[in-house]
Structure formats: C-alpha cells, structure tokens
Protein backbone atom coordinates (compact mmCIF):
# COMPACT_ATOMS: atom_id res chain seq x y z
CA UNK A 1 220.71 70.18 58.87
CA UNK A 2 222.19 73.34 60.67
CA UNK A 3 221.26 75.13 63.63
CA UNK A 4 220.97 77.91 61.56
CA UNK A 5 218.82 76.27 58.13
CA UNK A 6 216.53 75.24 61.55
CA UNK A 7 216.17 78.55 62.97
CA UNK A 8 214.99 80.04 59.32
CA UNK A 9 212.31 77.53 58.76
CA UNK A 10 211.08 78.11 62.40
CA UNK A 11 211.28 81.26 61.65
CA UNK A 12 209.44 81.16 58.02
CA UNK A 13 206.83 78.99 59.79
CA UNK A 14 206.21 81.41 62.75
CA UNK A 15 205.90 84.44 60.35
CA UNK A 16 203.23 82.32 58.26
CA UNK A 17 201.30 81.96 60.86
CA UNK A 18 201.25 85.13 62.39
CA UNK A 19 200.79 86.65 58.87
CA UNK A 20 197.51 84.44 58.44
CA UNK A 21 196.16 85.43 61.64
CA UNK A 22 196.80 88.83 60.99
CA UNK A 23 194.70 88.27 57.50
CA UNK A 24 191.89 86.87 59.36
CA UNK A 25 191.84 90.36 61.57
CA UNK A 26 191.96 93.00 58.70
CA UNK A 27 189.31 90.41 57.17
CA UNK A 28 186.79 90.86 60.09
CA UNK A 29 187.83 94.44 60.71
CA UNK A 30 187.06 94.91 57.50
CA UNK A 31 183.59 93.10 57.24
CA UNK A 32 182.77 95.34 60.48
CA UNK A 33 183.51 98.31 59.10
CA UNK A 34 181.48 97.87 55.92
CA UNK A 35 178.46 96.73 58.04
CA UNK A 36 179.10 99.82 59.86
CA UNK A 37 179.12 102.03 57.17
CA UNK A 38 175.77 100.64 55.35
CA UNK A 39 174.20 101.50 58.62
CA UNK A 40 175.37 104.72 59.03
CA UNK A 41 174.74 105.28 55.47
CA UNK A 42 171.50 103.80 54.09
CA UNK A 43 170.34 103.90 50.55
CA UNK A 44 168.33 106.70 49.88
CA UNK A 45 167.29 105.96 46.75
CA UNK A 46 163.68 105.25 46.35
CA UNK A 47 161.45 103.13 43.56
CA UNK A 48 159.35 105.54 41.55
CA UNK A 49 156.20 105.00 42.48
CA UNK A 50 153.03 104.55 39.80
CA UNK A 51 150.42 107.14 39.78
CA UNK A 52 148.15 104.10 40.67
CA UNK A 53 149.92 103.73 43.61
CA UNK A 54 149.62 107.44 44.46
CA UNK A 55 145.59 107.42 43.83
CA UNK A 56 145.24 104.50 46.22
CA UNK A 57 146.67 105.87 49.19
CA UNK A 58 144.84 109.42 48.63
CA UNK A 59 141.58 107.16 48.07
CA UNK A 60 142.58 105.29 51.62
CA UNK A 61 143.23 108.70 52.96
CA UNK A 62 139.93 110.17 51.90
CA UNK A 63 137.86 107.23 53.10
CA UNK A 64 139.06 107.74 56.40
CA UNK A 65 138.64 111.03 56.76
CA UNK A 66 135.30 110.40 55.19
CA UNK A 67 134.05 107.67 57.72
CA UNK A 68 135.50 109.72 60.69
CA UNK A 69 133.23 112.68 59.47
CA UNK A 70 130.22 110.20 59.49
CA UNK A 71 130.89 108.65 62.28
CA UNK A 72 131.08 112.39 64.28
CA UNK A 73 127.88 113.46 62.71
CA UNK A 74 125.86 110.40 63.14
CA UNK A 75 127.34 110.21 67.56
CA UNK A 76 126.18 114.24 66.74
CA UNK A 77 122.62 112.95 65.50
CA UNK A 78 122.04 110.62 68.02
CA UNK A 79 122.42 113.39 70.72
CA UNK A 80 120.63 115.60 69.26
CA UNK A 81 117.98 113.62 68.80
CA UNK A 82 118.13 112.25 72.78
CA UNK A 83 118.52 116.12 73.80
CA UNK A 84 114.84 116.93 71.90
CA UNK A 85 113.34 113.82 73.44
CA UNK A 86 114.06 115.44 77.13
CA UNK A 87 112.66 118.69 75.74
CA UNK A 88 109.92 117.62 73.78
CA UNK A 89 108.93 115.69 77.60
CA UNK A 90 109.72 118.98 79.16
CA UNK A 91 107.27 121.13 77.01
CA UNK A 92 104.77 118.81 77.56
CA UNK A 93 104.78 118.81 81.46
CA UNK A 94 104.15 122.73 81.08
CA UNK A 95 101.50 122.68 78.83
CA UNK A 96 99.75 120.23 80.45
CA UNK A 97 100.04 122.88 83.33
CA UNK A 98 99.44 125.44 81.22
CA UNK A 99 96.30 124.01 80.22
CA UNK A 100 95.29 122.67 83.24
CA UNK A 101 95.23 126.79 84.56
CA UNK A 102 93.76 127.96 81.52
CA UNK A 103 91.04 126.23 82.11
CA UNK A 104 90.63 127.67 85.69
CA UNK A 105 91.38 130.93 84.31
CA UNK A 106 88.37 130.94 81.91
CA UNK A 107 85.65 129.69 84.12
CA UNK A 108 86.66 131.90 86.48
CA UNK A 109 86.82 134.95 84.33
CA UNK A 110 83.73 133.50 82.99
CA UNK A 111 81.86 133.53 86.51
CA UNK A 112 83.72 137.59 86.97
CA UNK A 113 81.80 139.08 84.18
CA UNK A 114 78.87 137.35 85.22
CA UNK A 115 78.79 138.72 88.46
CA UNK A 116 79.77 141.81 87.31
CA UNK A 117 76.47 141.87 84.88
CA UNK A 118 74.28 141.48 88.06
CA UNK A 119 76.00 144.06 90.37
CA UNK A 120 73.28 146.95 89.38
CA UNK A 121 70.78 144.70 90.16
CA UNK A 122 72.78 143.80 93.46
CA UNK A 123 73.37 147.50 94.87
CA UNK A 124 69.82 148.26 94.27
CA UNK A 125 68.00 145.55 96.05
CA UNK A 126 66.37 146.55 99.14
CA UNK A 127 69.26 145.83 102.34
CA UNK A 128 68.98 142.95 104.72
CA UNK A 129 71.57 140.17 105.79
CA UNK A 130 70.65 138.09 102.86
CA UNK A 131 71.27 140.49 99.69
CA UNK A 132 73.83 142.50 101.65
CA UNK A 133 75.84 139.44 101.40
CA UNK A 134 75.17 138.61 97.75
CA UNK A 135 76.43 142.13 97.07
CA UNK A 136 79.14 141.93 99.01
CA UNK A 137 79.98 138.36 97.31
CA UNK A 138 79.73 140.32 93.89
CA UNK A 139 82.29 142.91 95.20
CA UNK A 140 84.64 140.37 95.58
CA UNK A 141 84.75 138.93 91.87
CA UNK A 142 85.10 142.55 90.90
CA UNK A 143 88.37 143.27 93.21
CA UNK A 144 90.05 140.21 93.04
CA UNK A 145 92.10 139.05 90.22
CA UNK A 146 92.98 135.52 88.57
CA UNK A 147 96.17 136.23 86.38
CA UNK A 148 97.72 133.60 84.12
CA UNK A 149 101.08 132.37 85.44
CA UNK A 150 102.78 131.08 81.99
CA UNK A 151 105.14 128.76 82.81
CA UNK A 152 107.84 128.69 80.02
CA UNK A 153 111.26 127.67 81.69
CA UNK A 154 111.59 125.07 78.78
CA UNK A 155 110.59 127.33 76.01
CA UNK A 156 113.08 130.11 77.10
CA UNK A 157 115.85 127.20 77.58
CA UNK A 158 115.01 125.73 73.91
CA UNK A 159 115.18 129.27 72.60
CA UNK A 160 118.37 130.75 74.17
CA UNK A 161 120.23 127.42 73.31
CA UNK A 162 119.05 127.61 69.62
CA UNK A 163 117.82 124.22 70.14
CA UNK A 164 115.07 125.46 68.20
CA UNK A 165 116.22 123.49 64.80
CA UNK A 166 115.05 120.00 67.17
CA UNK A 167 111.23 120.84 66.45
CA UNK A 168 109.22 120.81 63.30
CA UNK A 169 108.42 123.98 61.96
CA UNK A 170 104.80 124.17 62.60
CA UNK A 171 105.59 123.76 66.33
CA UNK A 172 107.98 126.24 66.41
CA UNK A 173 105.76 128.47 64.48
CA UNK A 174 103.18 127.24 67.23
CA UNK A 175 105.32 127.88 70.52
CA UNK A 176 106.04 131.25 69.25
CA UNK A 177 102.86 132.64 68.79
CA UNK A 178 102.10 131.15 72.08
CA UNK A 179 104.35 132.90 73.43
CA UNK A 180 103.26 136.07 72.29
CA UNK A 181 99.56 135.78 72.77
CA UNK A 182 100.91 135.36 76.71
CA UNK A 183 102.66 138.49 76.77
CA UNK A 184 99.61 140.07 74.99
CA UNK A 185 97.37 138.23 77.95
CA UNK A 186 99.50 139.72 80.36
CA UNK A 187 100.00 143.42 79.15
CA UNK A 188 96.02 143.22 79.60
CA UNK A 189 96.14 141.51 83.13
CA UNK A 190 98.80 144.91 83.84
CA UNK A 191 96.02 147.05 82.31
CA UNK A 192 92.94 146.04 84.50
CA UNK A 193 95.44 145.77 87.75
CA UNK A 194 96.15 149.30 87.46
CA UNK A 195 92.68 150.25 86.83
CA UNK A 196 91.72 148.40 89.86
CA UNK A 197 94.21 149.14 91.94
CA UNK A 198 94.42 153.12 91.75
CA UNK A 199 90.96 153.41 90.68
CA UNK A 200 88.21 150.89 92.29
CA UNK A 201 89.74 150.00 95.31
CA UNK A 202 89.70 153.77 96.85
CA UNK A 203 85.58 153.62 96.10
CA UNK A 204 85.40 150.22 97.43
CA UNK A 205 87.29 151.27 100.43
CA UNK A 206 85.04 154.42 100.61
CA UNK A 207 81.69 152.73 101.12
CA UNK A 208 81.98 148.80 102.09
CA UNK A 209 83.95 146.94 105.01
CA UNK A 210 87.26 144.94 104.33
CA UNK A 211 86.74 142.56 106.92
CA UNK A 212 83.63 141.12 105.54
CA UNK A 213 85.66 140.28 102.27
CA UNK A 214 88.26 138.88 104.86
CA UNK A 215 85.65 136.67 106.65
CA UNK A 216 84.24 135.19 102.93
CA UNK A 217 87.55 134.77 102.01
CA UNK A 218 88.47 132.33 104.59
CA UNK A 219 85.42 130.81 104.14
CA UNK A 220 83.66 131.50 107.74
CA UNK A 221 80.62 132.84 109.64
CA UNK A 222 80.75 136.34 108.18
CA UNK A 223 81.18 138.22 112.19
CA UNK A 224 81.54 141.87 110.61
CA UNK A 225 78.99 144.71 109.94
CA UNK A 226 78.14 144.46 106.16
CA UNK A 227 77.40 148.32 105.80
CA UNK A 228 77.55 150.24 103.07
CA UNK A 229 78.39 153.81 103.34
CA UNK A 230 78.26 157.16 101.20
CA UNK A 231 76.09 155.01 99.18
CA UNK A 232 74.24 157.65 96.77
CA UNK A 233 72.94 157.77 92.80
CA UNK A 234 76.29 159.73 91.92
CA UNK A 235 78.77 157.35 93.96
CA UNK A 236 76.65 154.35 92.52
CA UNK A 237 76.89 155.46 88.96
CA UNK A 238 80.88 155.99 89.56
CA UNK A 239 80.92 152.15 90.86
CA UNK A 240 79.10 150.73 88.02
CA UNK A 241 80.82 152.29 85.72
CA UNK A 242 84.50 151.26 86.99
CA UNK A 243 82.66 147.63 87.07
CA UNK A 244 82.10 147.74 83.64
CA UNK A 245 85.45 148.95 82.49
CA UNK A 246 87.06 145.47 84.78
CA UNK A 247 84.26 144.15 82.65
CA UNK A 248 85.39 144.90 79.18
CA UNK A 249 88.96 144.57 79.97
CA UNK A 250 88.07 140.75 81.34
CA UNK A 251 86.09 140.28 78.25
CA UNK A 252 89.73 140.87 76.06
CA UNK A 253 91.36 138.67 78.18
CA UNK A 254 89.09 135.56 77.78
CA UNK A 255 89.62 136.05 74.64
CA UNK A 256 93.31 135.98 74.36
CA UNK A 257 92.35 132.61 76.97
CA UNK A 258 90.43 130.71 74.98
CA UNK A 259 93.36 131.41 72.14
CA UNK A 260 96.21 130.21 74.65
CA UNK A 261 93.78 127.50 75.43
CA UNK A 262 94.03 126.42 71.72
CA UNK A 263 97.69 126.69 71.06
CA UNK A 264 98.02 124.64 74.09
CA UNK A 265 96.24 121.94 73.36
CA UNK A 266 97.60 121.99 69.42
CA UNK A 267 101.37 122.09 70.92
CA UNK A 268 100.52 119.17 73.07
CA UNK A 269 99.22 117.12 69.91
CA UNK A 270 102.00 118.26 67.53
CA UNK A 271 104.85 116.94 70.40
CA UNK A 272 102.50 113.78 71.00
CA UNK A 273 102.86 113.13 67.34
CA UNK A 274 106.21 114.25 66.79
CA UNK A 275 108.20 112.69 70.08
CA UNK A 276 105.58 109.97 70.65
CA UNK A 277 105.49 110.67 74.17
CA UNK A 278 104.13 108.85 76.62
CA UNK A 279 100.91 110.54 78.81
C-alpha cells in the first residue's frame, strides 16, 4: 500500500468520525430546541367540558358561599345574643333601683298628704312648745320635696344603639311606656316645684323661722324660737290653700308612682323570664 492510498483512508476514517460526532450535536441541539419550544409554546387547546361538569363547580361555588353566609350570621347570632344578656343584666340592676325608690317615693308622698290633711287642725291649736313643734314638723312635709330620680342609662344606651330588636315585644312595649309615665312624673314634680318655690316659700318665710326647720332637719334639740308671725285668718286662709294645691298636685304624682311602680316590677318579671337572670 502507498503513502498516499494510507493518507485517504486516514483521512476517510477521520472525516467519519468527525461527521458522526457532529450528528450527535445537531441531534441534541435539536432535541433542545424542540423542548424549548413546547415550553415556550404550550397547547392551548382545551377539552370541552360537559354541562355536568359546569353545574358541579357552580353547585361547589354556591355551597361555599352559602356556608360562609351561615357561618357569619350564626358568629352574628351568638353576639347578639351575649350583647342582650349584658343588657337584659343591666336593666335589671336599674329597676331593681328603680323600684327600690319608688317605694320610698310613695310612702313618703303618702305620709306628705297626710300631714298636709292635718295642717288646719295644726295652725289652729292653741301655741305651746309641744304643738308649735308638731306644726312646725307639718311645715316641713309641705316645703320639702322627694322627686323620682329615674335612672335609665341602659334604656337610653339600648335605644340609641337600636339594640331594641334584642327584647321581646311586650318588653319593649313595656320599657317605653315606662319611660314616658317618668317624664309625665316629672313634668308634675316641675309643676309643684315651681308652685312651691315662687309661691309657698315667700309665706313660709313671712311668718315661721328657718332655723327651726334647720335644727329638725339635722335631727337635734330644736335651740331656736318656734314663733309664728303675721299669723292672721286672711294669711292663714292663703297658707291652707297653697297646702292644698302641693296637695292635689302630690295626689297626681302618686298616681303616676304607683303606675311606675307596676311597670317596674312587670319589666323585672318579663327580663327574669326572658334572660333567666340570676337575682
């Protein structure tokens, strides 16, 4: 063999063998550049879906709005529910307050128009130390006044939050007509206050001495003069007849008491029942 028949084959061999490695590149060039398309390019194309499909996820949809509704109104319940309990509790502390004063209130407007209904009989006793100071003890009832402090701090809270809809109906109903028969109580409390105020208390003024009230007040040894001055059958008609009008307008107001009184005590029993609260 020649030098040059060896130098082809070499050749031939060399150029197979680069050829074949040079296959195997544009092979895995190839395969890279076809994975790299179907990732840049995915299939778009979607199955057509069965209207069976379709209803299922609109009922999974729906249920879960559903349950997330019931779930918000039932957390919603539950604090509504705890809000009325603290309420109801509320309510009842004031009306047992409420009660506890109204009861105060009527025996002592009670005792008023009692003593009132023996002040003629008082003035015109003959004077010593003795029925000088029952008269002067009558005077008292008829210039002092006992005025029903309605506490209702809950009430107004309950109605200016609308929390209203927490209650039954009848105790609504209850709380609001209690709440007006106080405002009626006190528009008569303002009506005898000004009656005594710019009316009786210049005669009483006139004719009998302050400090003696002072001294029974304070409960002691009564150390002042108990006189009783421009005392006549005109200034003593005047008297009695102011202490009747304080008596009339007391009479109206135990009877918006003993009403209050009532509605108390009915609003007490109707959150008792209703809250099952605990006395």
């Amino acid at each position: 063999m020649d030098e040059g028949q060896t130098n082809k084959e070499e050749v031939h061999a060399f150029s197979g063998s680069e050829a074949t490695e040079e296959l195997k590149a544009n092979k895995t060039t190839q395969n890279q550049t076809e994975s790299m398309e179907v990732h840049h390019h995915p299939d778009l194309r979607h199955k057509k879906k069965h209207l069976r499909e379709y209803l299922l996820e609109f009922l999974m949809i729906f249920l879960a709005v559903t349950l997330g509704f019931l779930a918000e109104s039932l957390r919603e319940h539950i604090s509504e529910k705890d809000r009325s309990g603290v309420f109801a509790q509320s309510l009842a502390e004031d009306f047992k307050a409420d009660t506890s004063t109204l009861n105060q209130l009527i025996n002592y407007t009670q005792i008023k128009i009692r003593t009132i209904d023996s002040l003629d009989y008082c003035i015109h006793t003959p004077r010593n130390r003795y029925n000088d100071s029952i008269l002067y003890r009558s005077l008292i009832f008829l210039i002092s006044t006992f005025q029903f402090d309605n506490i209702n701090g809950t009430y107004e809270q309950i109605k200016n939050s609308g929390s209203m809809r927490f209650f039954d109906q009848t105790l609504v109903n209850n709380l609001n007509r209690y709440d007006a028969t106080s405002l009626k109580l006190k528009l008569m409390e303002d009506w005898e206050n000004k009656f005594l105020y710019e009316k009786l208390s210049t005669q009483i003024e006139e004719k009998f001495n302050y400090k003696v009230f002072n001294d029974m007040r304070e409960n002691i040894p009564i150390k002042h003069e108990m006189y009783l001055r421009n005392i006549n059958e005109e200034t003593v008609d005047i008297l009695l007849n102011q202490a009747e009008t304080i008596k009339r307008l007391r009479a109206r107001q135990l009877s918006q008491q003993k009403i209050l009184l009532q509605k108390a005590t009915e609003i007490l029993a109707g959150l008792n029942k209703e809250f099952d609260l605990q006395n």
